[in-house]
C-alpha atoms as a PDB file:
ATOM      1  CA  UNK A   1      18.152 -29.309 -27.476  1.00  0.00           C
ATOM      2  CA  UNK A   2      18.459 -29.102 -23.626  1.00  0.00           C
ATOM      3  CA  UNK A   3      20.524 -26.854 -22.142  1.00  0.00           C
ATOM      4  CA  UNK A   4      21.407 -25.201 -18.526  1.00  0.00           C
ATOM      5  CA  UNK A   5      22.051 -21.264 -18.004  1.00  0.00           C
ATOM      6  CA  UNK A   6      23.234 -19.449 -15.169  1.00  0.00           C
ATOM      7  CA  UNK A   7      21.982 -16.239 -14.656  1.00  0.00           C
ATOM      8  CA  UNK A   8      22.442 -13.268 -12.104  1.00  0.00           C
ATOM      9  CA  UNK A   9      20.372 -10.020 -12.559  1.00  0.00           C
ATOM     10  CA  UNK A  10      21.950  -6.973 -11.016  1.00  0.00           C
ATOM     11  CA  UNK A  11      19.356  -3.746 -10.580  1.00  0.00           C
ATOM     12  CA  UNK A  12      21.438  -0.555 -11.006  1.00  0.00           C
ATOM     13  CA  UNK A  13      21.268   2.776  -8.761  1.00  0.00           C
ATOM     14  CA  UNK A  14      19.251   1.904  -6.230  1.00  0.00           C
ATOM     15  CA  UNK A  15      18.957   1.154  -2.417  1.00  0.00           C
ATOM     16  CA  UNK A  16      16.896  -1.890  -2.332  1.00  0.00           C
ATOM     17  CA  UNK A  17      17.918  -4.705  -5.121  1.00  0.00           C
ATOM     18  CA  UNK A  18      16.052  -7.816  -3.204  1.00  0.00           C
ATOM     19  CA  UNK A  19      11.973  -7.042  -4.981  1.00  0.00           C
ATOM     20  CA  UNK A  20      13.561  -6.764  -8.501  1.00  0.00           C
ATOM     21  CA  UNK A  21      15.363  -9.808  -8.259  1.00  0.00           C
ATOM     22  CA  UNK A  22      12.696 -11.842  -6.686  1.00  0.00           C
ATOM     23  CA  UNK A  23      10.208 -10.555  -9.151  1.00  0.00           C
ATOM     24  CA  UNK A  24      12.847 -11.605 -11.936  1.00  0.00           C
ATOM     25  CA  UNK A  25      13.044 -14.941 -10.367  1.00  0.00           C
ATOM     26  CA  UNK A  26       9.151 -15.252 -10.006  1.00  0.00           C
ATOM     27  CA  UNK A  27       8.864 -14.913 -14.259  1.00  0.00           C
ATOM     28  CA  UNK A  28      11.116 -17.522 -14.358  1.00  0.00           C
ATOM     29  CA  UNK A  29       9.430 -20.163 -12.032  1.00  0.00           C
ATOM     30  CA  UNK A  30       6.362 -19.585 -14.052  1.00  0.00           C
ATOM     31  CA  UNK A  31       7.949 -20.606 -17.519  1.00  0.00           C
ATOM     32  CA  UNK A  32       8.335 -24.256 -18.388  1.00  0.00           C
ATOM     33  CA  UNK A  33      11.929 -24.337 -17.044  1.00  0.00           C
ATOM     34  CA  UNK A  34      13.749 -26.117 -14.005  1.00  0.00           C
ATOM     35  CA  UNK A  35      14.921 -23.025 -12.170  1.00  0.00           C
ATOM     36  CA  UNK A  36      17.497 -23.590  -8.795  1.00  0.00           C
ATOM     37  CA  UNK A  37      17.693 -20.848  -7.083  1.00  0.00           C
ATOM     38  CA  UNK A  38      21.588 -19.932  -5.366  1.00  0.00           C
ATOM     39  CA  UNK A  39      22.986 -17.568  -3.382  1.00  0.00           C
ATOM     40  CA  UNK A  40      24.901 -15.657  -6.129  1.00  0.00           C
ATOM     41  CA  UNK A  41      22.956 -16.977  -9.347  1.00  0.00           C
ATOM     42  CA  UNK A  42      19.990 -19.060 -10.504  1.00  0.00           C
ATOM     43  CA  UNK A  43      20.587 -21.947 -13.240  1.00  0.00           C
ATOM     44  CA  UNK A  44      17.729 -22.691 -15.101  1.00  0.00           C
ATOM     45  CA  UNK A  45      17.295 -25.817 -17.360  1.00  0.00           C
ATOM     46  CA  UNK A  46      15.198 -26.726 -20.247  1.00  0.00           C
ATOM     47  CA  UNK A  47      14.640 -26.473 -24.158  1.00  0.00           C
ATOM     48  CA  UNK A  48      17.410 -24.374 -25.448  1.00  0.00           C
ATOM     49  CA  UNK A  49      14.334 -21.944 -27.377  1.00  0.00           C
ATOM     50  CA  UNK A  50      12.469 -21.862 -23.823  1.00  0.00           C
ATOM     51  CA  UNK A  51      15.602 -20.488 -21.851  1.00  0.00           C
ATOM     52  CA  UNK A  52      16.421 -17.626 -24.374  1.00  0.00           C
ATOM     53  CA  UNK A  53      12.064 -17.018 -24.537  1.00  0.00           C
ATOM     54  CA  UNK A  54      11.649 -16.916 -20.918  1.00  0.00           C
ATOM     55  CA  UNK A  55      14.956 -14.787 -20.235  1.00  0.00           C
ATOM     56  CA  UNK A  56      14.309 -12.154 -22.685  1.00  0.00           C
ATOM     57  CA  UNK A  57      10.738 -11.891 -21.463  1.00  0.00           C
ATOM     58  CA  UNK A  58      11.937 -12.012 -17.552  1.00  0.00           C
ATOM     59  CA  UNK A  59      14.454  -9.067 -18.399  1.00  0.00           C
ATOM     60  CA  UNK A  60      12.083  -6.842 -20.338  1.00  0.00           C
ATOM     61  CA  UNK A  61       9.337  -6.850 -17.366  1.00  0.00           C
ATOM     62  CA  UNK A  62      12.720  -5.956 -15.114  1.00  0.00           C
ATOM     63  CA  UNK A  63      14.184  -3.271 -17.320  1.00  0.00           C
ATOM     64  CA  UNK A  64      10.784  -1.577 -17.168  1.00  0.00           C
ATOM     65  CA  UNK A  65      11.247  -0.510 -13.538  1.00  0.00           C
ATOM     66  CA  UNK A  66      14.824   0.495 -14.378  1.00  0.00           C
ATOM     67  CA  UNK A  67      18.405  -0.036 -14.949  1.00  0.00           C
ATOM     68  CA  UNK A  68      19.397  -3.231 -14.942  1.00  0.00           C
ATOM     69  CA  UNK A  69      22.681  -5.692 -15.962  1.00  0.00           C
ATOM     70  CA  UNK A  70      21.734  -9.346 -16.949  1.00  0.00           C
ATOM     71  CA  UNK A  71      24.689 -11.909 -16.789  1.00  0.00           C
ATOM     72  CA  UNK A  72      24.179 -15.291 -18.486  1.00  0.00           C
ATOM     73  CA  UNK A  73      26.467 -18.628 -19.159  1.00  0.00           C
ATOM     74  CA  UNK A  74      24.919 -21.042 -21.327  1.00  0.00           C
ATOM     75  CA  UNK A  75      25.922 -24.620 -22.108  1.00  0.00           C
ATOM     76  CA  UNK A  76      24.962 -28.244 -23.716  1.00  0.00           C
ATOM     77  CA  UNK A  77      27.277 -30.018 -22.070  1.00  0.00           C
ATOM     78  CA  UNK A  78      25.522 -30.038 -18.196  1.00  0.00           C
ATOM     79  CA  UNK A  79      24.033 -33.122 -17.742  1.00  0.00           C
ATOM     80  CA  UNK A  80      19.930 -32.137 -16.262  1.00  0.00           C
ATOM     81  CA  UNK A  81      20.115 -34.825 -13.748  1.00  0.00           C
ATOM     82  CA  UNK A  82      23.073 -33.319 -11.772  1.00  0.00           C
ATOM     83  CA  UNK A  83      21.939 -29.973  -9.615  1.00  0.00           C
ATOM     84  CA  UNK A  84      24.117 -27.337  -8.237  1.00  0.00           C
ATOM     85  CA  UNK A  85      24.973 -29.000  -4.894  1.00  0.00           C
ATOM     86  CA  UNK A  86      25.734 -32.372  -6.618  1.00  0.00           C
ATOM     87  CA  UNK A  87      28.144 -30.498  -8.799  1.00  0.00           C
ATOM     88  CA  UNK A  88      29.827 -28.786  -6.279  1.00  0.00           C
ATOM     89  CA  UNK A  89      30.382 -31.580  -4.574  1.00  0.00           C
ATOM     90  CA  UNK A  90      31.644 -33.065  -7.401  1.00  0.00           C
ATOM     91  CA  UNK A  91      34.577 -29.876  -8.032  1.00  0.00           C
ATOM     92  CA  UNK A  92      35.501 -30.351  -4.451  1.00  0.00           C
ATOM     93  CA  UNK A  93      36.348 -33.700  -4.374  1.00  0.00           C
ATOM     94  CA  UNK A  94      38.293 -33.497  -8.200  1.00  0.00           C
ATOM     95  CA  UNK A  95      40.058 -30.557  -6.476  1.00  0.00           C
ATOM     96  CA  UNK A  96      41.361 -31.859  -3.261  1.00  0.00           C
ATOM     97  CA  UNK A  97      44.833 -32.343  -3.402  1.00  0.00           C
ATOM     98  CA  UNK A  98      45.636 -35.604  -2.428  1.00  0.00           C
ATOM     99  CA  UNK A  99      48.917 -35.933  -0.175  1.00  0.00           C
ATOM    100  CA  UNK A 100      50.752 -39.548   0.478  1.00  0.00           C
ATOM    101  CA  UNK A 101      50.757 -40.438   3.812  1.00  0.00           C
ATOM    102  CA  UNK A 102      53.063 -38.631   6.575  1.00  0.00           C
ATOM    103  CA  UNK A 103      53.590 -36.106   3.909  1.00  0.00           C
END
């Protein structure tokens, strides 16, 4: 079953978070999965079994240099074709409030 995740990775008590995160972001590029990186979060899509095998694994190698807090939303209902700036699009246009005109 395919499926799409969002995922944020938060490195706890430290200075510098940017070389965990990147690293974290690296193991996932070089699974099987279709990874978009954001500004906040990375959704990655793929084969429900690959998402959960390649997060575990990308959180282990990360929890090895120290504390960290993994966030995840999963779902089967995000079509693959449509990316992150094609849905946001999307939500801003469905939630523009349309006013008659002169009103």
């Amino acid at each position: 079953m395919k499926i799409q995740a969002e995922v944020s990775l938060y490195p706890l008590r430290r200075k510098h978070i940017a070389k965990p995160i990147q690293r974290f972001i690296q193991q996932l590029q070089s699974g099987p999965l279709h990874v978009q990186i954001g500004n906040m979060s990375t959704q990655v899509s793929g084969e429900c079994d690959e998402i959960f095998n390649c997060l575990g694994k990308a959180f282990s190698e990360s929890a090895r240099e120290g504390e960290m807090l993994m966030t995840v939303k999963v779902s089967n209902t995000c079509p693959e074709s449509v990316g992150l700036d094609e849905f946001n699009n999307k939500e801003n246009n469905r939630n523009e409030t349309q006013f008659p005109p002169g009103g």
